[in-house]
C-alpha atoms as a PDB file:
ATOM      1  CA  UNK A   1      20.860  30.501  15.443  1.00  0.00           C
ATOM      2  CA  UNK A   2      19.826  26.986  16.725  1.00  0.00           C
ATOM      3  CA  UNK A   3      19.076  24.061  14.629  1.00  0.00           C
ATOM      4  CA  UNK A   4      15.757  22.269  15.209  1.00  0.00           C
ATOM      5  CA  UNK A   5      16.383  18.118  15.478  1.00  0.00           C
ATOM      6  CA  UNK A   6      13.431  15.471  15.321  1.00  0.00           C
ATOM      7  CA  UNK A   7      14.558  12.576  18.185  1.00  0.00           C
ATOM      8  CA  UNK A   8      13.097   9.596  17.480  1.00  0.00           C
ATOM      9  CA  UNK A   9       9.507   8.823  19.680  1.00  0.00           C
ATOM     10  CA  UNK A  10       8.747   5.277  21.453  1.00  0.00           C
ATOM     11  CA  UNK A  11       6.133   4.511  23.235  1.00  0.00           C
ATOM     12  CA  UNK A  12       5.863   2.406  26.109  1.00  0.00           C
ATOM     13  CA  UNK A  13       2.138   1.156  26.067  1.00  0.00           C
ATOM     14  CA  UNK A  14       1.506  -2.052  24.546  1.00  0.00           C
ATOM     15  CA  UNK A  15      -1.379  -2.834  22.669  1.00  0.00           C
ATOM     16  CA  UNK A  16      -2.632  -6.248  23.030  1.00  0.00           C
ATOM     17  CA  UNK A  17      -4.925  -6.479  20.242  1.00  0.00           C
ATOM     18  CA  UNK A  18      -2.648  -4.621  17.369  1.00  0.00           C
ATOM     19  CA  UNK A  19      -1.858  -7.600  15.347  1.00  0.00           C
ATOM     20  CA  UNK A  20      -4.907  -8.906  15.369  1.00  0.00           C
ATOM     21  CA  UNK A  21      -6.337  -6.014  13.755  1.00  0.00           C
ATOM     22  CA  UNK A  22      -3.704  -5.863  11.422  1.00  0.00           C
ATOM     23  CA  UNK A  23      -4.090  -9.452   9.975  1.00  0.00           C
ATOM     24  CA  UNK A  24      -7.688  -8.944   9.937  1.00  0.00           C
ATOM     25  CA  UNK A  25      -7.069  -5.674   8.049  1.00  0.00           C
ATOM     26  CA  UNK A  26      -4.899  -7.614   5.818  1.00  0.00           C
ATOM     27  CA  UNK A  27      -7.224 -10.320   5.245  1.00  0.00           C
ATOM     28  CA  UNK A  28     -10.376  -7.397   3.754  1.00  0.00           C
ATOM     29  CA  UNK A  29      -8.065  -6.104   1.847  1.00  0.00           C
ATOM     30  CA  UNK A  30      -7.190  -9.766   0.467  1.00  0.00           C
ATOM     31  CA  UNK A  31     -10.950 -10.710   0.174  1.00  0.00           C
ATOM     32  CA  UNK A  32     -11.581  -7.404  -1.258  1.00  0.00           C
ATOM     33  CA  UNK A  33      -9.283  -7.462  -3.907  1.00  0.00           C
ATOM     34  CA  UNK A  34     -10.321 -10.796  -5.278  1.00  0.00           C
ATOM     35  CA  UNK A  35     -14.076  -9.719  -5.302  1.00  0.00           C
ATOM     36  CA  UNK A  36     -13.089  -6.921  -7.484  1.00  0.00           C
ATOM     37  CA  UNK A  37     -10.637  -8.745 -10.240  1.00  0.00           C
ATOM     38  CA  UNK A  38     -14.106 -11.172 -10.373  1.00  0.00           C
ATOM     39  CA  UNK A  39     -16.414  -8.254 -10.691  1.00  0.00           C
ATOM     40  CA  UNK A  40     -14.292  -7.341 -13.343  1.00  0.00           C
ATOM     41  CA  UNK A  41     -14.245 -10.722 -15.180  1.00  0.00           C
ATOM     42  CA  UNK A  42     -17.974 -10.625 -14.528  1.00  0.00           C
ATOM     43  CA  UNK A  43     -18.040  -7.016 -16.444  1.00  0.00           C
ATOM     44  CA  UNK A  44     -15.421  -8.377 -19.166  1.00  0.00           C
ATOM     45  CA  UNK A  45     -17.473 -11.243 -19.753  1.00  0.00           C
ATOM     46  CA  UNK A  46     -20.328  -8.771 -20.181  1.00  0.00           C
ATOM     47  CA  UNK A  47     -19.128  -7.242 -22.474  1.00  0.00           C
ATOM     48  CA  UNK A  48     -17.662  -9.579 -24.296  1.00  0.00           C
ATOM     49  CA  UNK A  49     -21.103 -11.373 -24.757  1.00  0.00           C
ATOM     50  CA  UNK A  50     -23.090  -8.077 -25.533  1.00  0.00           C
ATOM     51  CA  UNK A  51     -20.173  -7.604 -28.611  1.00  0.00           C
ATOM     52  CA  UNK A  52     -21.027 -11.037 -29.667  1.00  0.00           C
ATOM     53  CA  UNK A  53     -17.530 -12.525 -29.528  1.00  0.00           C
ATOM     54  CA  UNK A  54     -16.992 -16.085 -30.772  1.00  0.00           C
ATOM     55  CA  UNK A  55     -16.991 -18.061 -27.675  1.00  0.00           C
ATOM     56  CA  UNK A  56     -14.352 -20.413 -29.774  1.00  0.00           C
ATOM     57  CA  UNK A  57     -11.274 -17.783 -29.505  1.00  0.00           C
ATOM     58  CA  UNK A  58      -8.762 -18.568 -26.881  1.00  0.00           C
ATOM     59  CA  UNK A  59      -9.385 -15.165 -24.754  1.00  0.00           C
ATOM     60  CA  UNK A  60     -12.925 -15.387 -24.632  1.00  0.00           C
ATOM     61  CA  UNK A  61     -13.267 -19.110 -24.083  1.00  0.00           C
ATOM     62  CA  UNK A  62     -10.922 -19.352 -20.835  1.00  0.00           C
ATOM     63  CA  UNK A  63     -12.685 -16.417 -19.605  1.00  0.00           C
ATOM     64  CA  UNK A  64     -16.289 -17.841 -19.911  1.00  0.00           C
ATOM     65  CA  UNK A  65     -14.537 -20.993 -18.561  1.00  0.00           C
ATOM     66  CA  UNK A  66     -13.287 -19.101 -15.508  1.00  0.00           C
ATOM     67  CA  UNK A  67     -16.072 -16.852 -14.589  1.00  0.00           C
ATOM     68  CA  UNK A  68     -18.612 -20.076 -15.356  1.00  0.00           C
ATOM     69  CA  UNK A  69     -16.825 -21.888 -12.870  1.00  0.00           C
ATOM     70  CA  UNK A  70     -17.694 -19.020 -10.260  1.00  0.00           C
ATOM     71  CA  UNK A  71     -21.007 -18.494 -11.212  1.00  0.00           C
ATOM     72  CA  UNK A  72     -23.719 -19.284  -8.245  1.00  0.00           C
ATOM     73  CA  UNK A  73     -25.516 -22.772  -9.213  1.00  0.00           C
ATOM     74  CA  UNK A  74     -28.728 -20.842  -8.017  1.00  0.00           C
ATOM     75  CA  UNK A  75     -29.088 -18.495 -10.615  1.00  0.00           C
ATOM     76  CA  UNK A  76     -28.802 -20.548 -13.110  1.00  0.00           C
ATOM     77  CA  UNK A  77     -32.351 -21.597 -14.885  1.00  0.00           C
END
């Protein structure tokens, strides 16, 4: 009976370009995931307008505060 071993593999190329294309892989995934957590203070703020919540209690008012402050100045009338 023989036993089967994995050796470990190198490679010998170099790749010139392979940290820049991870940092700018890293940096959509950064950009990414703060477009999302806004998207969903945009949706939470939503939400929280179509239930009519009292703009006065502490949750509601630092997130209109928040997602106001983000808000484009052009689409505001």
């Amino acid at each position: 009976m023989t036993v089967n071993t994995v050796s470990e593999v190198q490679t010998t190329q170099k790749e010139p370009e392979r940290q820049r294309r991870i940092f700018t892989f890293k940096t959509t995934q950064v950009v990414w995931l703060l477009l999302s957590i806004f998207e969903a203070f945009l949706a939470l703020r939503f939400v929280l307008k179509l239930k009519g919540a009292k703009p006065t209690s502490p949750f509601a008012a630092v997130l209109y505060v928040f997602t106001g402050l983000m808000r484009l100045r052009m689409f505001q009338f």
